[in-house]
N, C-alpha and C. Protein backbone atom coordinates (compact mmCIF):
# COMPACT_ATOMS: atom_id res chain seq x y z
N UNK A 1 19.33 109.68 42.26
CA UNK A 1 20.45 110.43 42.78
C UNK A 1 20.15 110.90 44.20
N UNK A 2 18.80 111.41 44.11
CA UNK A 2 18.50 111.97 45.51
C UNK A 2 17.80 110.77 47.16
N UNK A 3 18.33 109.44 46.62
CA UNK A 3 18.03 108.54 47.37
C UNK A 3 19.43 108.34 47.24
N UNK A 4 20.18 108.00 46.40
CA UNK A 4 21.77 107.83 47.11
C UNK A 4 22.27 108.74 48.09
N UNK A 5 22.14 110.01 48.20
CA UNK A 5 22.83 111.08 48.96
C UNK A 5 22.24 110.84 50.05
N UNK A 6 20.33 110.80 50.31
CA UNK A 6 20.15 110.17 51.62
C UNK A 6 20.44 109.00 52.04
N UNK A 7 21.36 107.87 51.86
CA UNK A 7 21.60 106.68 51.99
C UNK A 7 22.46 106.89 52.42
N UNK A 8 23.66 108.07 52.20
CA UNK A 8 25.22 108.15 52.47
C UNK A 8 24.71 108.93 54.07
N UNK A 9 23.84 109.86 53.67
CA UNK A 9 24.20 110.81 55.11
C UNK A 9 23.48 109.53 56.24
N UNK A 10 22.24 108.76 55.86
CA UNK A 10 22.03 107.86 56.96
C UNK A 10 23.15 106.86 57.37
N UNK A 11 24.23 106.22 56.87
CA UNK A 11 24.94 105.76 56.98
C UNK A 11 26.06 106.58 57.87
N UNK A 12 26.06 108.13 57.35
CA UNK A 12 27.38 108.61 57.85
C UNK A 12 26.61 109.18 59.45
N UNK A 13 25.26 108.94 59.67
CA UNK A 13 24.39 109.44 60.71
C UNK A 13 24.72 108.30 61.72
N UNK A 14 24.62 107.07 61.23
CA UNK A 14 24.63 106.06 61.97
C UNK A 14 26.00 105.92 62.60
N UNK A 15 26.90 105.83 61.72
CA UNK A 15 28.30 105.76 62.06
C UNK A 15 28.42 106.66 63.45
N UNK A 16 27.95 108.29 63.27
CA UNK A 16 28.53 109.24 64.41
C UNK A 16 27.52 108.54 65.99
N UNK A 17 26.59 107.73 65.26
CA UNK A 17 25.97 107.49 66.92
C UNK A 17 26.26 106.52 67.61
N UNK A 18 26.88 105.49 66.49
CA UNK A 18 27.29 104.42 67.35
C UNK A 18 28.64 105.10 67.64
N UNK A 19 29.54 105.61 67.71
CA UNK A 19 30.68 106.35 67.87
C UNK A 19 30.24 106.84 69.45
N UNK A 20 29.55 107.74 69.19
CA UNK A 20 28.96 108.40 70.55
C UNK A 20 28.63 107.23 71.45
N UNK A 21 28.09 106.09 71.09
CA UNK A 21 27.28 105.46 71.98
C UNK A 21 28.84 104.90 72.60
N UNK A 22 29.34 104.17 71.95
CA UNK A 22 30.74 103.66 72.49
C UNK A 22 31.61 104.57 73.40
N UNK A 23 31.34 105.74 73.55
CA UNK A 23 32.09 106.54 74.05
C UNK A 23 31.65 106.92 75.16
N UNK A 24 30.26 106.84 75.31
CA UNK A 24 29.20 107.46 76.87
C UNK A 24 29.46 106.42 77.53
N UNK A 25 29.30 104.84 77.05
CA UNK A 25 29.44 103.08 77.61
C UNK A 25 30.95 103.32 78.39
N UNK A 26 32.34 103.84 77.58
CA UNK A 26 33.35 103.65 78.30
C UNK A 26 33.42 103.61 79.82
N UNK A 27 33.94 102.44 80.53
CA UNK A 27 34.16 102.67 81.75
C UNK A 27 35.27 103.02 82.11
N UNK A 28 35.25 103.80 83.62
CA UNK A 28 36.62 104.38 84.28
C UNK A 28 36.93 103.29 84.99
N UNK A 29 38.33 103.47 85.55
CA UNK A 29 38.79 102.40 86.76
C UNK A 29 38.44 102.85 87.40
N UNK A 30 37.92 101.77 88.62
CA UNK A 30 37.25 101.81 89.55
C UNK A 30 38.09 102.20 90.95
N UNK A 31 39.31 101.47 91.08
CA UNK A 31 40.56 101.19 91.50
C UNK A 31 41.34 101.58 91.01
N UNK A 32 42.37 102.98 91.30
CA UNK A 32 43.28 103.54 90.90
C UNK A 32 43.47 104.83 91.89
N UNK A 33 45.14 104.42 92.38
CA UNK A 33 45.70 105.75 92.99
C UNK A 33 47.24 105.45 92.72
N UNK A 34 48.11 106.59 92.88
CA UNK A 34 49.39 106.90 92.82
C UNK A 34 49.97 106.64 93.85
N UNK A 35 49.79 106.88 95.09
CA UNK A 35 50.03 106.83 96.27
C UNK A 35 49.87 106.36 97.45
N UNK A 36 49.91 106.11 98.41
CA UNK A 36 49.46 105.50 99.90
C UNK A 36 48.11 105.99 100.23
N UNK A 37 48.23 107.17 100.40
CA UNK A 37 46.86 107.92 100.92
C UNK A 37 46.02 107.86 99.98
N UNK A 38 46.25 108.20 98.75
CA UNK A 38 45.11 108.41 97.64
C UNK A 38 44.26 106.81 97.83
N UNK A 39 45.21 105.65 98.07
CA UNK A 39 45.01 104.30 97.66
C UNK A 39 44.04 103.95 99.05
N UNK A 40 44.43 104.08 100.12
CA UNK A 40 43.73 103.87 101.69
C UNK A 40 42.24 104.81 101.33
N UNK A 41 41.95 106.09 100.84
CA UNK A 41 40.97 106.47 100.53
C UNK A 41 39.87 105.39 99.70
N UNK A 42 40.56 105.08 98.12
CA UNK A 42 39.95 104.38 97.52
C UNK A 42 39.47 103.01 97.78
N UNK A 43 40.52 102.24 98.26
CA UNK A 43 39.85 100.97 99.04
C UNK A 43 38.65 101.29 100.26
N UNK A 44 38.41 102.10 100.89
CA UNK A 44 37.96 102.12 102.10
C UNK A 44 36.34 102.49 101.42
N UNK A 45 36.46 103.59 100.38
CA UNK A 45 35.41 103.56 99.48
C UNK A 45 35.06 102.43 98.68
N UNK A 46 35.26 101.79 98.76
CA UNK A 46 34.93 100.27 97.45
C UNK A 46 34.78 99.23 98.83
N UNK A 47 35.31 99.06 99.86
CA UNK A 47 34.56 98.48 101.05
C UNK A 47 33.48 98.96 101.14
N UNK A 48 33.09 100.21 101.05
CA UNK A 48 32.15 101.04 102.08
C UNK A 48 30.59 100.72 100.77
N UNK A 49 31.20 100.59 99.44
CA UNK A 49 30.07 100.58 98.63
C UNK A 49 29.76 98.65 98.29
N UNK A 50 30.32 98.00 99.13
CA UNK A 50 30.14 96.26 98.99
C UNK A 50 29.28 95.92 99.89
N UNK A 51 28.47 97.11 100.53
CA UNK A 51 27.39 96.76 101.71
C UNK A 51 26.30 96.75 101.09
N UNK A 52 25.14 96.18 101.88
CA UNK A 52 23.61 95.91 101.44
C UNK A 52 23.33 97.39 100.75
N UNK A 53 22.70 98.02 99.95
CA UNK A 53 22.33 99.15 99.65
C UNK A 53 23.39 100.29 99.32
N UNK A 54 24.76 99.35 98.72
CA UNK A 54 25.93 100.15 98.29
C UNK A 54 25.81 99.68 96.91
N UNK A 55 27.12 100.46 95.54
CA UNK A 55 26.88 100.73 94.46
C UNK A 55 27.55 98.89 94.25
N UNK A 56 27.73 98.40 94.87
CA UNK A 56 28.11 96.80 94.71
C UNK A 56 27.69 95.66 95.82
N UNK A 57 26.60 96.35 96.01
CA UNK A 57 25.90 95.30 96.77
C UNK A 57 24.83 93.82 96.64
N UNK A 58 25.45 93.60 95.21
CA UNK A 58 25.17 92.60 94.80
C UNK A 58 26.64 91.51 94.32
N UNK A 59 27.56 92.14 95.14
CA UNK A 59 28.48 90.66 94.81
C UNK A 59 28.38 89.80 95.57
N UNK A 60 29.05 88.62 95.15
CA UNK A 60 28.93 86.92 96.13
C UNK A 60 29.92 87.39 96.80
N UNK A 61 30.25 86.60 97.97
CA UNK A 61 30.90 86.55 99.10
C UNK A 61 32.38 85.60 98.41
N UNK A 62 32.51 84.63 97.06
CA UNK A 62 33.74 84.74 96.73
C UNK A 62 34.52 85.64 96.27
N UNK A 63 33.78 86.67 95.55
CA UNK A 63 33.94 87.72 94.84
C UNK A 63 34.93 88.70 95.80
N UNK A 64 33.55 89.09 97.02
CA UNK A 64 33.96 89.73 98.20
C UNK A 64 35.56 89.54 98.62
N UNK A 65 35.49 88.16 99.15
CA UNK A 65 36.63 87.44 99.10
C UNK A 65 38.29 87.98 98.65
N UNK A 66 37.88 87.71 97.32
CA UNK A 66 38.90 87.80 96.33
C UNK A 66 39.27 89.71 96.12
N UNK A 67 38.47 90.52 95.77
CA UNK A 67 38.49 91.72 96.59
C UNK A 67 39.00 92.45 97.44
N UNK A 68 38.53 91.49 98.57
CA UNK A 68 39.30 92.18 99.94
C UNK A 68 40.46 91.64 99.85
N UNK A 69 41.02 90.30 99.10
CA UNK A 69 42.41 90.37 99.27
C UNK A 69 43.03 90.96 98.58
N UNK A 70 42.72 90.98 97.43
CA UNK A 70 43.66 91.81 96.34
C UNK A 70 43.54 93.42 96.92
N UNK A 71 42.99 93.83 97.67
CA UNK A 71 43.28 95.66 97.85
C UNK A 71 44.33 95.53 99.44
N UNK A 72 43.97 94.38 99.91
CA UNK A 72 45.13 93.87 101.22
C UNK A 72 46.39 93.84 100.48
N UNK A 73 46.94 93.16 99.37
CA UNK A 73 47.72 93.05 98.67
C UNK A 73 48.07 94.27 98.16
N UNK A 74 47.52 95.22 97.45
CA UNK A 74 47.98 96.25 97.35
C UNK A 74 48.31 97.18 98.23
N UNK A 75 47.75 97.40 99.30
CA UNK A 75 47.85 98.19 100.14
C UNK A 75 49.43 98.03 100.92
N UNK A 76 49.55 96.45 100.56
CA UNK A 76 50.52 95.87 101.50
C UNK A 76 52.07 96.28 100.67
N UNK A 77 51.98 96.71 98.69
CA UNK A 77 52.32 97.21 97.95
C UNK A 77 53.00 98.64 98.26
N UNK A 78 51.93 99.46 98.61
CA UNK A 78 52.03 100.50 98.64
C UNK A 78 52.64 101.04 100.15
N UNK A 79 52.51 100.07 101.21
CA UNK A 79 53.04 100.48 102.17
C UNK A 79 54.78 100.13 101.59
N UNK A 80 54.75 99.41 101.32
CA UNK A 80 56.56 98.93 101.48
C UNK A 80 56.96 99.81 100.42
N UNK A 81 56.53 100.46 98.87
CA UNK A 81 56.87 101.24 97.94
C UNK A 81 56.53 103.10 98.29
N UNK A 82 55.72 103.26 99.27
CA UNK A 82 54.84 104.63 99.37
C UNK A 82 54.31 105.24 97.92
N UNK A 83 54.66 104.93 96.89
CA UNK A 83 53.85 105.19 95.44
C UNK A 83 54.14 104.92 94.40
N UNK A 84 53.74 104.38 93.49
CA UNK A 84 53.61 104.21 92.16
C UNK A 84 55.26 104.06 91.63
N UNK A 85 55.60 105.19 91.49
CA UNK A 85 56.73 105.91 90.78
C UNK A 85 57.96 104.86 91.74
N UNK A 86 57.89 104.70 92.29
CA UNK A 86 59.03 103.85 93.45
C UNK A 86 59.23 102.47 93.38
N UNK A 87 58.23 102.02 93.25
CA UNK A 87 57.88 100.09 92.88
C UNK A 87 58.15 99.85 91.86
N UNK A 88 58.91 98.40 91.64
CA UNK A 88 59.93 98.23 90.79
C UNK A 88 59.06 97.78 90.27
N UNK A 89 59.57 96.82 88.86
CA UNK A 89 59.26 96.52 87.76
C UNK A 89 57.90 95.58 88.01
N UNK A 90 58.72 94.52 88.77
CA UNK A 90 57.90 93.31 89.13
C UNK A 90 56.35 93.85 90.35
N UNK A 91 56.88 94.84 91.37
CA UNK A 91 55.18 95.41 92.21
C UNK A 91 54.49 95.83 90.82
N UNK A 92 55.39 96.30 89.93
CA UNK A 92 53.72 96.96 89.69
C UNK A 92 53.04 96.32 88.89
N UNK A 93 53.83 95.14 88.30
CA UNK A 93 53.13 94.57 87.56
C UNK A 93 51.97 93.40 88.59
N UNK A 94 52.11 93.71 89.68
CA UNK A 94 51.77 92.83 90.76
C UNK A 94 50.38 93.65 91.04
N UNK A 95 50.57 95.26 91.19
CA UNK A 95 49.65 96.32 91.14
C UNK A 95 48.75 96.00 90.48
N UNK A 96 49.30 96.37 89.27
CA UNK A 96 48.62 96.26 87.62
C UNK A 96 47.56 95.20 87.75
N UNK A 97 47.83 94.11 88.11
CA UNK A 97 46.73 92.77 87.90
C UNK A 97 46.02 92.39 88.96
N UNK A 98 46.68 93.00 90.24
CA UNK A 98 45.22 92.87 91.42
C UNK A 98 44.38 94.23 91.14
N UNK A 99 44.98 95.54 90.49
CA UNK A 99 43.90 96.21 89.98
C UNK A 99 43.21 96.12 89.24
N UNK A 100 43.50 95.14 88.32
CA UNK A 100 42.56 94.56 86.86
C UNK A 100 41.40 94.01 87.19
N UNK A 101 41.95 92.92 87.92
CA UNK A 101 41.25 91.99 88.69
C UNK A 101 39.89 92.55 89.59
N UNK A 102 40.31 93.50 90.55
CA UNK A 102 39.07 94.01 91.73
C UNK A 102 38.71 94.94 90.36
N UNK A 103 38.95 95.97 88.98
CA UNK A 103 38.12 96.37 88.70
C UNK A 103 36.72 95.36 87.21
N UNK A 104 37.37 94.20 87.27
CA UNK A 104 36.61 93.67 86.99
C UNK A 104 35.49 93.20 87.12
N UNK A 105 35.94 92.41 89.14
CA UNK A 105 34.43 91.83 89.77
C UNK A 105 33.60 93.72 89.81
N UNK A 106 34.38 94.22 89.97
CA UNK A 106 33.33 95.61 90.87
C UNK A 106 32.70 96.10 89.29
N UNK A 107 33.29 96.46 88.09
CA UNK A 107 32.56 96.56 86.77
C UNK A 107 31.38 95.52 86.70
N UNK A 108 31.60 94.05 86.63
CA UNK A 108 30.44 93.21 86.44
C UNK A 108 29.38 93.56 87.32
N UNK A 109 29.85 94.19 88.65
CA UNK A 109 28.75 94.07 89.95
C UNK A 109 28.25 95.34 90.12
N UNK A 110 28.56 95.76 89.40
CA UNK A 110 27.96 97.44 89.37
C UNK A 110 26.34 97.57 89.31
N UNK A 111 26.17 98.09 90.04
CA UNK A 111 24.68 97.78 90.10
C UNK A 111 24.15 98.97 88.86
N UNK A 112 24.87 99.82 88.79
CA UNK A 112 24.63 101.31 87.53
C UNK A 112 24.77 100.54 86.16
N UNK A 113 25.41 99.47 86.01
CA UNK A 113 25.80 98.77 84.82
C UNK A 113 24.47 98.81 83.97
N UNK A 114 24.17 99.27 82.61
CA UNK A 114 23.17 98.74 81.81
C UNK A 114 23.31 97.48 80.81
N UNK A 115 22.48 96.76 81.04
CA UNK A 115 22.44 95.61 80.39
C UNK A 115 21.44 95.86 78.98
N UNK A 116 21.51 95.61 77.79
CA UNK A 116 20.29 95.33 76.75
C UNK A 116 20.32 94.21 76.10
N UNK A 117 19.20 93.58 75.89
CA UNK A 117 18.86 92.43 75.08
C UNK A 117 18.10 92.83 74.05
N UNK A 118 18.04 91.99 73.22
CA UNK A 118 16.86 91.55 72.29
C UNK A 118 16.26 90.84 72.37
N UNK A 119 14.85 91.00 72.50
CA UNK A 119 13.65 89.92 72.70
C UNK A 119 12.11 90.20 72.17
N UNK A 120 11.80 88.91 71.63
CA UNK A 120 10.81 89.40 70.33
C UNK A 120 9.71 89.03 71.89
N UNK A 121 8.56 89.77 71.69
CA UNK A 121 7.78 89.64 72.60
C UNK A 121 6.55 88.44 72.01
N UNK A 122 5.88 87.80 73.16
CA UNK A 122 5.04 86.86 72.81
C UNK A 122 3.73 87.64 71.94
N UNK A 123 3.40 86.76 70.78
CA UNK A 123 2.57 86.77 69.67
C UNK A 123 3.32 87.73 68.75
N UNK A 124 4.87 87.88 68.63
CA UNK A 124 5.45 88.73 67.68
C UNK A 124 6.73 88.53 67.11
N UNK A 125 7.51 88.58 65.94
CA UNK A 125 8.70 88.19 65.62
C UNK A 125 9.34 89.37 65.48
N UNK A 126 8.76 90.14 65.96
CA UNK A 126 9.40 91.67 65.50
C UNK A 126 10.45 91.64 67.13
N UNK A 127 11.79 91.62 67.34
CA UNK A 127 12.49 92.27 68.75
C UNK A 127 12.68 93.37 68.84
N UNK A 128 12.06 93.34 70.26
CA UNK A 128 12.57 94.78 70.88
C UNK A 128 13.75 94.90 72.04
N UNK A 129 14.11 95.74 71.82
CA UNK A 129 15.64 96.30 72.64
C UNK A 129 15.26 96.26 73.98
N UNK A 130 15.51 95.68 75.04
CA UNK A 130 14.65 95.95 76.51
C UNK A 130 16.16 96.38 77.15
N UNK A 131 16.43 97.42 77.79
CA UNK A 131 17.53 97.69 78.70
C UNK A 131 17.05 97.81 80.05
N UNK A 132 18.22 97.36 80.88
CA UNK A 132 17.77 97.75 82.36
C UNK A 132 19.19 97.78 83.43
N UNK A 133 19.18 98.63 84.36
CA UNK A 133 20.42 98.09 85.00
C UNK A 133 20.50 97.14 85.80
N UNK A 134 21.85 96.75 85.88
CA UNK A 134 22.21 95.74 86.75
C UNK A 134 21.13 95.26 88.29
N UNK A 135 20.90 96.39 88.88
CA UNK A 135 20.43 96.42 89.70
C UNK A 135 18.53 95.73 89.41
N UNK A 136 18.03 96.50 88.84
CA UNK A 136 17.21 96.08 88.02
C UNK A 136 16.97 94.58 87.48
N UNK A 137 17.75 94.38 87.25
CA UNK A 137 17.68 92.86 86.69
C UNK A 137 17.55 91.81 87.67
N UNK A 138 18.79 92.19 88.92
CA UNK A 138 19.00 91.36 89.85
C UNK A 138 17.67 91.76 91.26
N UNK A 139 17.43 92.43 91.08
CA UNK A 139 15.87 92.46 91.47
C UNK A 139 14.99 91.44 91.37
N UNK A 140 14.73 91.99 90.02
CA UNK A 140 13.61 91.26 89.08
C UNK A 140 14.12 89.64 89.68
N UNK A 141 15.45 89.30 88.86
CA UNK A 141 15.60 87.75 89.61
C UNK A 141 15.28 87.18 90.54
N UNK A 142 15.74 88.32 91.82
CA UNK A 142 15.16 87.78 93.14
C UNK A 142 13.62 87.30 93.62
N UNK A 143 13.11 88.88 92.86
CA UNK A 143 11.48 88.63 92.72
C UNK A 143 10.53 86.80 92.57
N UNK A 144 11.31 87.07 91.23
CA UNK A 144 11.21 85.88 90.43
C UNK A 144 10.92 84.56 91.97
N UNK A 145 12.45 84.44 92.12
CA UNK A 145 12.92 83.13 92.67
C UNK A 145 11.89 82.68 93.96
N UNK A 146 11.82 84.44 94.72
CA UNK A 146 11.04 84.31 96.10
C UNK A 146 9.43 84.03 95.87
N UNK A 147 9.13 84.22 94.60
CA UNK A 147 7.74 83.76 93.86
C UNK A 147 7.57 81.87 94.15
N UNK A 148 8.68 82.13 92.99
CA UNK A 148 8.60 80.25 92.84
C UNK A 148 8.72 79.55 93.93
N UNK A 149 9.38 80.03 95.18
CA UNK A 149 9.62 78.95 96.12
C UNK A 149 8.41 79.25 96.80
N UNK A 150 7.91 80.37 97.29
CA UNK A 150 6.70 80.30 98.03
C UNK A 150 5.21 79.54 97.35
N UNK A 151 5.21 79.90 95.83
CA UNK A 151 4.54 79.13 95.09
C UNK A 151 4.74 77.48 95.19
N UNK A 152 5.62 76.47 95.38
CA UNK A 152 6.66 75.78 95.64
C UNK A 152 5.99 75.56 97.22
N UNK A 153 6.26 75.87 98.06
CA UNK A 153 5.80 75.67 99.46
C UNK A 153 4.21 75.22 99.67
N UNK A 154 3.54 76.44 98.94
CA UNK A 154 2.14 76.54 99.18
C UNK A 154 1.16 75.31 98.15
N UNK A 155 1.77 75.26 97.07
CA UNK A 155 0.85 74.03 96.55
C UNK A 155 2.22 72.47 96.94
N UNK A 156 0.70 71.68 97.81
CA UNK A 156 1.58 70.72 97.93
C UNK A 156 1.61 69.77 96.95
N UNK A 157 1.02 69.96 95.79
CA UNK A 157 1.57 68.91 94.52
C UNK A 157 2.62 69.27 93.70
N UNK A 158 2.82 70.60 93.93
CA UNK A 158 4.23 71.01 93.42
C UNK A 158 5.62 70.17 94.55
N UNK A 159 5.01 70.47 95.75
CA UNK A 159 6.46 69.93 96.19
C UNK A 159 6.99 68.28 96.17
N UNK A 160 5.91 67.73 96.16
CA UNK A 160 6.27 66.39 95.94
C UNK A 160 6.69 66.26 94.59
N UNK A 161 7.16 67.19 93.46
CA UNK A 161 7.49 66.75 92.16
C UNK A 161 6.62 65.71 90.86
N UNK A 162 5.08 66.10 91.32
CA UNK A 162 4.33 65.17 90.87
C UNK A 162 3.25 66.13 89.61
């Protein structure tokens, strides 16, 4: 009896944390204003954080791209409507999906983003949870890559493919 009742509360323990956990993970939009001014603020901030050592300074230059047009597009929105409440059916649904859109690449490129895997470590079948952020990771990658090619350069039986 007294192993069923602890079985229920670990279960009903587990339930409230993954609850919690889902709820701290939620992301905000990244991209969102009502108005002209509110909107010229927010773009100018999401430019200002797509630089080397900004909170998205790891997107590609299509990304970039696609980005800078869609907040051109809105902006270009918001000048001819002045806000939200004014733009007809069809802007905002025009709104709606170049804001979807830029807060998508800028969510994936978030350098704050935490990533976790599972990975059983060598000589073990047991996995462990490894988290790290975005930033973090794409580090590590770079690390990686600027290894192999200088490794790659310096032995010349590597570069001939032999």
């Amino acid at each position: 009896m007294r192993l069923r009742k602890w079985m229920m509360g670990a279960l009903v323990l587990v339930a409230f944390c993954q609850g919690g956990i889902a709820y701290a993970t939620k992301d905000k939009p990244i991209v969102k204003a009502q108005n002209k001014d509110d909107f010229a603020a927010v773009a100018a901030a999401v430019r200002k954080e797509m630089v080397p050592g900004g909170r998205f300074e790891f997107i590609d230059s299509k990304e970039r791209e696609t980005v800078d047009k869609r907040l051109d597009e809105m902006a270009s929105l918001f000048d001819s409507y002045g806000t939200v409440d004014q733009m007809n059916p069809d802007a905002k649904i025009k709104l709606f999906n170049d804001q979807e859109e830029v807060n998508a690449i800028l969510r994936h490129r978030d350098d704050d983003r935490r990533i976790c895997q599972s990975v059983a470590p060598v000589g073990s079948h047991i996995p462990r949870t490894i988290c790290m952020t975005y930033r973090e990771q794409e580090l590590e990658r770079r690390r990686t890559q600027q290894f192999l090619d200088d490794t790659r350069l310096n032995n010349p039986q590597l570069r001939s493919g032999k």
